[in-house]
C-alpha atoms as a PDB file:
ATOM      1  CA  UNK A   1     133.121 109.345 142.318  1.00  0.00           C
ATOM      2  CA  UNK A   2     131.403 110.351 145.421  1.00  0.00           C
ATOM      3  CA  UNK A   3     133.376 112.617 148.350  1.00  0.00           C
ATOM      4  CA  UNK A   4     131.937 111.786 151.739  1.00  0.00           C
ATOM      5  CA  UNK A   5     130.548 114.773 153.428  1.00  0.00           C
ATOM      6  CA  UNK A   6     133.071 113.662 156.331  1.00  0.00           C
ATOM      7  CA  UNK A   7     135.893 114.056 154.234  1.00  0.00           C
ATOM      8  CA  UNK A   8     136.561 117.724 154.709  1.00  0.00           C
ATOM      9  CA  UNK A   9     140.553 117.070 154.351  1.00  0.00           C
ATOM     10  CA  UNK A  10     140.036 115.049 151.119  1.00  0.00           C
ATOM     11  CA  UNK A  11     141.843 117.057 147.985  1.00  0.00           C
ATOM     12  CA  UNK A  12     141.363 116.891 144.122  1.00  0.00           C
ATOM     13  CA  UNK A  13     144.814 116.313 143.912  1.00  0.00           C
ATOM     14  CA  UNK A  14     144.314 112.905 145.898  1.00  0.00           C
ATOM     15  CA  UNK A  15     142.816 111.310 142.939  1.00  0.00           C
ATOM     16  CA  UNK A  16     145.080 108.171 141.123  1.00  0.00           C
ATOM     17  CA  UNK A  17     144.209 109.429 137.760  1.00  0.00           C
ATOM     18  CA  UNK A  18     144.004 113.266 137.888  1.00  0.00           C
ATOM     19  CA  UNK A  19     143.452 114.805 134.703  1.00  0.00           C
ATOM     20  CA  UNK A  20     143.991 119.041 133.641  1.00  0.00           C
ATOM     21  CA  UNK A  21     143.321 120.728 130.731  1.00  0.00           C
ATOM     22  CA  UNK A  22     146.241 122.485 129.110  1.00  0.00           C
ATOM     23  CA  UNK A  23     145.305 126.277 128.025  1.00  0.00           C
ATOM     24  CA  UNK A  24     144.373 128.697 131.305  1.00  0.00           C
ATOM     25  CA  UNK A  25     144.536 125.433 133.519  1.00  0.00           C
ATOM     26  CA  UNK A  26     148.358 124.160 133.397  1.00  0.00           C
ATOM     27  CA  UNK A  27     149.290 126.634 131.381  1.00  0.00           C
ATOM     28  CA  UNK A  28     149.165 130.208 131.000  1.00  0.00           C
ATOM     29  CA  UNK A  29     149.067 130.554 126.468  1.00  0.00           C
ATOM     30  CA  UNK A  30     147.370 134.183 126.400  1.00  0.00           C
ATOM     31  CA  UNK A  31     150.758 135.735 125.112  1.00  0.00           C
ATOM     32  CA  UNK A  32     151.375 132.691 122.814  1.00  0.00           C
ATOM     33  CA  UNK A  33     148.265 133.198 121.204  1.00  0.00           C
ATOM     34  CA  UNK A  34     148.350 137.138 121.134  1.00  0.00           C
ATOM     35  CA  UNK A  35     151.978 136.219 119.197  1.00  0.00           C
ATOM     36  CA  UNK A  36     149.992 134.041 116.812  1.00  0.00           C
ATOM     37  CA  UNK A  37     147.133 136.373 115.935  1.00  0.00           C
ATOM     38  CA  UNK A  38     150.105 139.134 115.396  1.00  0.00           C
ATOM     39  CA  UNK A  39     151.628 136.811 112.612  1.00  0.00           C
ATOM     40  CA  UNK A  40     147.887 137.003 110.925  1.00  0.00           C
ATOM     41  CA  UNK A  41     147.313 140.622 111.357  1.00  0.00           C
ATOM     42  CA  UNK A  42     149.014 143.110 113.521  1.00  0.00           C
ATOM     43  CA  UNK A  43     145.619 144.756 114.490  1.00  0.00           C
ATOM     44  CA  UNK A  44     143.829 141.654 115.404  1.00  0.00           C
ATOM     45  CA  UNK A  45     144.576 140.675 119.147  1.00  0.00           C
ATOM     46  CA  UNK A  46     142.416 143.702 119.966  1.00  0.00           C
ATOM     47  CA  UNK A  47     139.853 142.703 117.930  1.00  0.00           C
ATOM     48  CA  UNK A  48     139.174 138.527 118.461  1.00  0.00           C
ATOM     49  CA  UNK A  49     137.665 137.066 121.832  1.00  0.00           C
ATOM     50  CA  UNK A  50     140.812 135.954 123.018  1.00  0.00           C
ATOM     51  CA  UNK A  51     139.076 133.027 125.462  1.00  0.00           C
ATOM     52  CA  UNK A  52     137.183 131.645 122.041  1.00  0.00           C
ATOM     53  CA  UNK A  53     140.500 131.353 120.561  1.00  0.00           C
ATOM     54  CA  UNK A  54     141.817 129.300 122.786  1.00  0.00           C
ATOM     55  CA  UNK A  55     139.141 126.977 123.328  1.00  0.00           C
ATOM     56  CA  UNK A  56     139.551 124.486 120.648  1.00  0.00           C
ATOM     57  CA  UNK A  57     140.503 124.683 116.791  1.00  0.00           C
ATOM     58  CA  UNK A  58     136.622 124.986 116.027  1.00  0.00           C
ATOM     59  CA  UNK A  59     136.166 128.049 117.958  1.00  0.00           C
ATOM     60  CA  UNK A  60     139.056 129.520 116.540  1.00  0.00           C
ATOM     61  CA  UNK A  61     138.107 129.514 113.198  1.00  0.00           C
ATOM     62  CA  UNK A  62     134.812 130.357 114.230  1.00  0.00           C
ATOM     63  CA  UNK A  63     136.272 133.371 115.718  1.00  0.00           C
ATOM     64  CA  UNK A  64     138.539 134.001 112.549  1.00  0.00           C
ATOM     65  CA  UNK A  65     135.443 134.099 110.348  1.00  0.00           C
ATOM     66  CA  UNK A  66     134.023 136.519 112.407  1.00  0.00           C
ATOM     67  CA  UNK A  67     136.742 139.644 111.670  1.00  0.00           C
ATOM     68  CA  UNK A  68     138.183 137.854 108.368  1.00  0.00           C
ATOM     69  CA  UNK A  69     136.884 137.475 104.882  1.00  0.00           C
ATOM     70  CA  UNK A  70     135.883 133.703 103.768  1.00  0.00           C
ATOM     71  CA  UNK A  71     138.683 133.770 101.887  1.00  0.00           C
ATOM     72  CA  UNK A  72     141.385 134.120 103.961  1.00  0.00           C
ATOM     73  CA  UNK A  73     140.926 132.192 106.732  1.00  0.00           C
ATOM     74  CA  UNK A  74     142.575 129.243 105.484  1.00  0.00           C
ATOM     75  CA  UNK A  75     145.938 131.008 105.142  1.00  0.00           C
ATOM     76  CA  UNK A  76     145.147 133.097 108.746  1.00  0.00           C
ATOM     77  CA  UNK A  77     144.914 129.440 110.491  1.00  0.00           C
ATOM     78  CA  UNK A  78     147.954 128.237 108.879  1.00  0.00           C
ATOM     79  CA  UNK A  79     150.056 131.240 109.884  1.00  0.00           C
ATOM     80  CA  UNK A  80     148.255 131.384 113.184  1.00  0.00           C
ATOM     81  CA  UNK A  81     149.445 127.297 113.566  1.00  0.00           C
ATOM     82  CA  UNK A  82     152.929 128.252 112.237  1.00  0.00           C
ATOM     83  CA  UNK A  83     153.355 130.749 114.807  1.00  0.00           C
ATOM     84  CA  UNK A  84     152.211 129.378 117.615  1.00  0.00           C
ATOM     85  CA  UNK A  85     154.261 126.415 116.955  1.00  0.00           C
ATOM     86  CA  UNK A  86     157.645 129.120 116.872  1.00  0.00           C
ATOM     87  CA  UNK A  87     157.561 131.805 118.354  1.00  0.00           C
ATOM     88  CA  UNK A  88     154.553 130.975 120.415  1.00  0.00           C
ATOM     89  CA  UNK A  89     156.263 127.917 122.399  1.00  0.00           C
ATOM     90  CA  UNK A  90     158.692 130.663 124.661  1.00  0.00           C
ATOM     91  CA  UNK A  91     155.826 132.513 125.726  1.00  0.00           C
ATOM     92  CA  UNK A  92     153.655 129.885 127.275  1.00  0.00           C
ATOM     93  CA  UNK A  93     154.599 129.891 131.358  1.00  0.00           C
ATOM     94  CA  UNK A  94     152.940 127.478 134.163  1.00  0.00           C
ATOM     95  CA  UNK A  95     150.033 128.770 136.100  1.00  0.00           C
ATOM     96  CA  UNK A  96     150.342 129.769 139.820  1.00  0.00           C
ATOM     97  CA  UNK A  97     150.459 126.270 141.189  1.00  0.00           C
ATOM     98  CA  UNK A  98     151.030 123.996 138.091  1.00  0.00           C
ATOM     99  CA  UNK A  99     154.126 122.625 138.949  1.00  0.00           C
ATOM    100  CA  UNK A 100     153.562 122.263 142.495  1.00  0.00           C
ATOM    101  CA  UNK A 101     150.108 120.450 141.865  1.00  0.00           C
ATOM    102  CA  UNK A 102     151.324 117.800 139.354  1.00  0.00           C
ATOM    103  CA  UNK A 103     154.531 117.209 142.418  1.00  0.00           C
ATOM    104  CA  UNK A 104     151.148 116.755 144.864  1.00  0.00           C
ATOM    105  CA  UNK A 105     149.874 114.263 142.312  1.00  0.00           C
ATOM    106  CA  UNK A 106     152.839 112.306 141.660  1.00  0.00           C
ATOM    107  CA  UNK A 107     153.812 112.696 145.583  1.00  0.00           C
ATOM    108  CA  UNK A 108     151.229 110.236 146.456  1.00  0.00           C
ATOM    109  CA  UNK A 109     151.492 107.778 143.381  1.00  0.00           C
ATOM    110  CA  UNK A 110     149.007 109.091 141.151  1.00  0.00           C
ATOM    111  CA  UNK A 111     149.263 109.908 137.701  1.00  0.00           C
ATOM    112  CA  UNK A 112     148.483 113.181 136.066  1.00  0.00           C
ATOM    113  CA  UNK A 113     147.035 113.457 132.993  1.00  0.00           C
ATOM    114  CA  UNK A 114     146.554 115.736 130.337  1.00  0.00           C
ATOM    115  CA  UNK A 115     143.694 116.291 128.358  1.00  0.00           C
ATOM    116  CA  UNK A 116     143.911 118.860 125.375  1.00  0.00           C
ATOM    117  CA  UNK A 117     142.233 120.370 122.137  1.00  0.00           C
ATOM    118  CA  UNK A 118     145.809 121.533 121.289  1.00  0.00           C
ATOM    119  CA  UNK A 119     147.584 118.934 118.395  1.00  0.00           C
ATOM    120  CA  UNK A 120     149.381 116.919 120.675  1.00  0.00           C
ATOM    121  CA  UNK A 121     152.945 117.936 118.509  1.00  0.00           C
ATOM    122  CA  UNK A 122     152.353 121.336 120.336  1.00  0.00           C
ATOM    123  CA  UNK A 123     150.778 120.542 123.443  1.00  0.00           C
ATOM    124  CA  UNK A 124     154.013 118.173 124.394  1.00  0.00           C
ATOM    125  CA  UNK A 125     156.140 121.587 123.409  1.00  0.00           C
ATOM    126  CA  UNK A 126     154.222 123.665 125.188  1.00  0.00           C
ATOM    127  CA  UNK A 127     154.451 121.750 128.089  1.00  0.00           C
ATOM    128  CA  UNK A 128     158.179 121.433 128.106  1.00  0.00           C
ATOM    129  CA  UNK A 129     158.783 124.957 127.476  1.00  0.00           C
ATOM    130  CA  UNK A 130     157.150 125.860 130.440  1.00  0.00           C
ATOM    131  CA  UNK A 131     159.038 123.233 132.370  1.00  0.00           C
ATOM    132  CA  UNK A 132     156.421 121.046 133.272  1.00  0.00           C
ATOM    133  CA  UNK A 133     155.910 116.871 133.264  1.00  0.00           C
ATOM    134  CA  UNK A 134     152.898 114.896 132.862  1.00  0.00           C
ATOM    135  CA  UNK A 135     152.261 110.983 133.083  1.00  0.00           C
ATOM    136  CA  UNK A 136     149.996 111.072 129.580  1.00  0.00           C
ATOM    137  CA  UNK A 137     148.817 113.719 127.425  1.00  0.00           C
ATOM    138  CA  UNK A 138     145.887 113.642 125.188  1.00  0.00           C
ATOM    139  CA  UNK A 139     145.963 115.932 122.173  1.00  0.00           C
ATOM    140  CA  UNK A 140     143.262 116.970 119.810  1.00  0.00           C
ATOM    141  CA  UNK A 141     140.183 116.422 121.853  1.00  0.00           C
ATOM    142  CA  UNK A 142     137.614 119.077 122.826  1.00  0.00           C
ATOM    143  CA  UNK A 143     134.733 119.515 123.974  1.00  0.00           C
ATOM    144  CA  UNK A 144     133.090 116.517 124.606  1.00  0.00           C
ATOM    145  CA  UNK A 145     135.836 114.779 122.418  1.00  0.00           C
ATOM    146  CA  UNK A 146     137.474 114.333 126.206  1.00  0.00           C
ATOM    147  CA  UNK A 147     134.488 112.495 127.789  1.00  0.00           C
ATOM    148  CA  UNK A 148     135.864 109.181 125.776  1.00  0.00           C
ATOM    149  CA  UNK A 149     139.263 109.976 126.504  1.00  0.00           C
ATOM    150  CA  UNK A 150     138.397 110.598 130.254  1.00  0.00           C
ATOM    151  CA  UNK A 151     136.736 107.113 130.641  1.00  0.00           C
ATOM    152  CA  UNK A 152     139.321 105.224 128.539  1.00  0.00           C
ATOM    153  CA  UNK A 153     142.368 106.247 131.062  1.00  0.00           C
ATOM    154  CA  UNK A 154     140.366 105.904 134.048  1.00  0.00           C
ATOM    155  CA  UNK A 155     140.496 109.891 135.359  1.00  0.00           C
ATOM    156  CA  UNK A 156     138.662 110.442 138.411  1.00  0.00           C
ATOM    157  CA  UNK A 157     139.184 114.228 138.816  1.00  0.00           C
ATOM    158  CA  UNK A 158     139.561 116.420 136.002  1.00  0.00           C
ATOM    159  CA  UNK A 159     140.291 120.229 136.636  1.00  0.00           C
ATOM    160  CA  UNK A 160     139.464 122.887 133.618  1.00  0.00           C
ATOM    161  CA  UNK A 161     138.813 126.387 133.113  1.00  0.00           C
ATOM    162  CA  UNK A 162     136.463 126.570 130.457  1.00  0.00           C
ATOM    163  CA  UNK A 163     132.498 124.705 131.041  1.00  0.00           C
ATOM    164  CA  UNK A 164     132.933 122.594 128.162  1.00  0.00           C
ATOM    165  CA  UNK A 165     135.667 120.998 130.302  1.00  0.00           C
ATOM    166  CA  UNK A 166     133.552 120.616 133.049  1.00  0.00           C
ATOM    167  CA  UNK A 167     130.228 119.333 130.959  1.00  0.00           C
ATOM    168  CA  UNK A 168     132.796 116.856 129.867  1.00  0.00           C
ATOM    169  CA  UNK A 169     133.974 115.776 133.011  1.00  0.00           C
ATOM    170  CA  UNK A 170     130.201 115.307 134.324  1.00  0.00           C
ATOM    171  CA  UNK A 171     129.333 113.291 130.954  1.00  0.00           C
ATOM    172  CA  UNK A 172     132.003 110.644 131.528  1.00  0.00           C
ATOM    173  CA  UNK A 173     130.899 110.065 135.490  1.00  0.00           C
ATOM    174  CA  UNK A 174     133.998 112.393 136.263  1.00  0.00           C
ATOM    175  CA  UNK A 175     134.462 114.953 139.896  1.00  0.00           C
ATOM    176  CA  UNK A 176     134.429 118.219 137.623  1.00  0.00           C
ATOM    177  CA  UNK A 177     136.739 120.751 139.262  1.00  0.00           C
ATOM    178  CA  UNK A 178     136.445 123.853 137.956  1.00  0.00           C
ATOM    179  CA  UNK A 179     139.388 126.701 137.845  1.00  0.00           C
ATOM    180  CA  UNK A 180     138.675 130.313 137.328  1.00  0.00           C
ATOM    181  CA  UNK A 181     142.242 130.991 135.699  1.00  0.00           C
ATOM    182  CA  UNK A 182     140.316 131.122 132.671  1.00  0.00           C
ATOM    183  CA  UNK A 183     137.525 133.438 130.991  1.00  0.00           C
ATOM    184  CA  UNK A 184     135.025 131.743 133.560  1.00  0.00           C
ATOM    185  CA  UNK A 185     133.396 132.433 136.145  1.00  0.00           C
ATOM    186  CA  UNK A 186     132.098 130.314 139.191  1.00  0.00           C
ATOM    187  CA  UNK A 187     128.706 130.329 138.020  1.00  0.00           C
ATOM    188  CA  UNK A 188     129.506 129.269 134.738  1.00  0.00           C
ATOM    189  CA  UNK A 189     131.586 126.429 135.916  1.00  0.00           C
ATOM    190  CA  UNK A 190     128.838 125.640 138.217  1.00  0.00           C
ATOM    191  CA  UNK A 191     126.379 125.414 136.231  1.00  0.00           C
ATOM    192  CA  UNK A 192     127.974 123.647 133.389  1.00  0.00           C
ATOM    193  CA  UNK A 193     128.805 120.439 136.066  1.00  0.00           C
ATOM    194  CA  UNK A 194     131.658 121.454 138.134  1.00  0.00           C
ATOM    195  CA  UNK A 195     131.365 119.831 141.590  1.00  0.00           C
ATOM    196  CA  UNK A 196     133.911 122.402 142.962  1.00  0.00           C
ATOM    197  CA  UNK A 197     135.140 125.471 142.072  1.00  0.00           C
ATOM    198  CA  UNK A 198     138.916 126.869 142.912  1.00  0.00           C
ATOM    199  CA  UNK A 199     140.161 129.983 142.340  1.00  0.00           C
ATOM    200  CA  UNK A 200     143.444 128.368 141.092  1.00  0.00           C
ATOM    201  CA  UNK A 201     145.736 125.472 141.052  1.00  0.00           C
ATOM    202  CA  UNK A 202     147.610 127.244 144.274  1.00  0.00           C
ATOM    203  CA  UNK A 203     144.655 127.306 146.326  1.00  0.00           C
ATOM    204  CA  UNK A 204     144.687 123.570 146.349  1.00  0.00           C
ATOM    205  CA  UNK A 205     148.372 123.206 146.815  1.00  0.00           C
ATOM    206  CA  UNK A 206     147.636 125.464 149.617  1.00  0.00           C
ATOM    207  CA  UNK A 207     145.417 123.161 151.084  1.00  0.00           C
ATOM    208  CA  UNK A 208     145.698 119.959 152.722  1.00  0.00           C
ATOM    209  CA  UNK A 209     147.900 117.096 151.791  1.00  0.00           C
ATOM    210  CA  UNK A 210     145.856 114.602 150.273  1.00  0.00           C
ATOM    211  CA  UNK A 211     144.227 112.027 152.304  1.00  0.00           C
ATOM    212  CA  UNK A 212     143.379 108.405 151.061  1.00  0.00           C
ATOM    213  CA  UNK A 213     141.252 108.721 148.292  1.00  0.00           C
ATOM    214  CA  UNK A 214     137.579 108.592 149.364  1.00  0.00           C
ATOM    215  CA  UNK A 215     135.012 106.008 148.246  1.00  0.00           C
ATOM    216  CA  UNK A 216     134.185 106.414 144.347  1.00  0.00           C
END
């Protein structure tokens, strides 16, 4: 998708098919997960890379392994799962903006679409916890797991926090905004594909109301 240079009043949110992430993009899941590292060991939250937990199921395992005997880290994912699952759901809240972005979406007939690592089971509960409704959502893809995903439903803007999101996003032919909610910064995003950076999802529903959607 290309934005015209002379488009300055053109917005993300203007897309048909807009696609988030889930963790430090729609939502905010830093308590969840702090709850479900307490259910493996009280001393762990202030241990583990917090970010790398919540990046996708690979890196948090990889991050288990790295304060956790061999083992035990079969049994630490499962209560980690369980809790997030429990007590995890009530502590997941929107981001600044969430809810007001996916109205923006929806308010000019586009669709918003979710695109997760998270098991889609707990993605969808996470989701309505926090009070918020999307058009699809797309569980148990990271990484570049999404760039099939991405194609297949025909998302022309995807916003993330983390740069795998965003080397995703440019893989599949995507406009890569990139949201610094996360454990990211700018350059990161940048440099990993993102063809705009915001500091949040409120900074675009601050901005203009969409125009028509530029040439792709």
């Amino acid at each position: 998708m290309t934005v015209p240079e002379d488009a300055p009043e053109w917005s993300p949110l203007s897309g048909s098919v807009v696609g988030f992430d889930l963790d430090l993009t729609l939502l905010d899941t830093r308590e969840a997960a702090l709850v479900a590292l307490r259910a493996i060991d009280p001393e762990l939250p202030a241990a583990v890379d917090l970010g790398r937990c919540l990046t996708s199921a690979a890196e948090l395992r990889a991050e288990l392994s790295r304060h956790l005997p061999e083992r035990r880290i079969e049994e630490a994912l499962l209560r980690y799962r369980a809790a997030a699952d429990a007590e995890g759901v009530a502590e997941a809240q929107p981001m600044p903006g969430a809810a007001e972005a996916l109205a923006r979406v929806r308010g000019h007939g586009g669709r918003a679409v979710v695109i997760t690592g998270r098991r889609p089971e707990t993605a969808a509960a996470y989701l309505r916890a926090a009070g918020l409704t999307v058009d699809l959502l797309v569980g148990g893809a990271a990484g570049p797991e999404k760039v099939s995903h991405l194609r297949r439903h025909g998302v022309e803007v995807y916003l993330g926090d983390h740069p795998l999101d965003m080397t995703a996003a440019a893989a599949a032919g995507v406009f890569g905004v990139g949201v610094t909610t996360g454990y990211a910064t700018a350059d990161r995003l940048r440099a990993a594909g993102a063809r705009m950076i915001v500091s949040s999802l409120s900074t675009l529903v601050a901005g203009p109301e969409p125009a028509p959607h530029p040439a792709r």
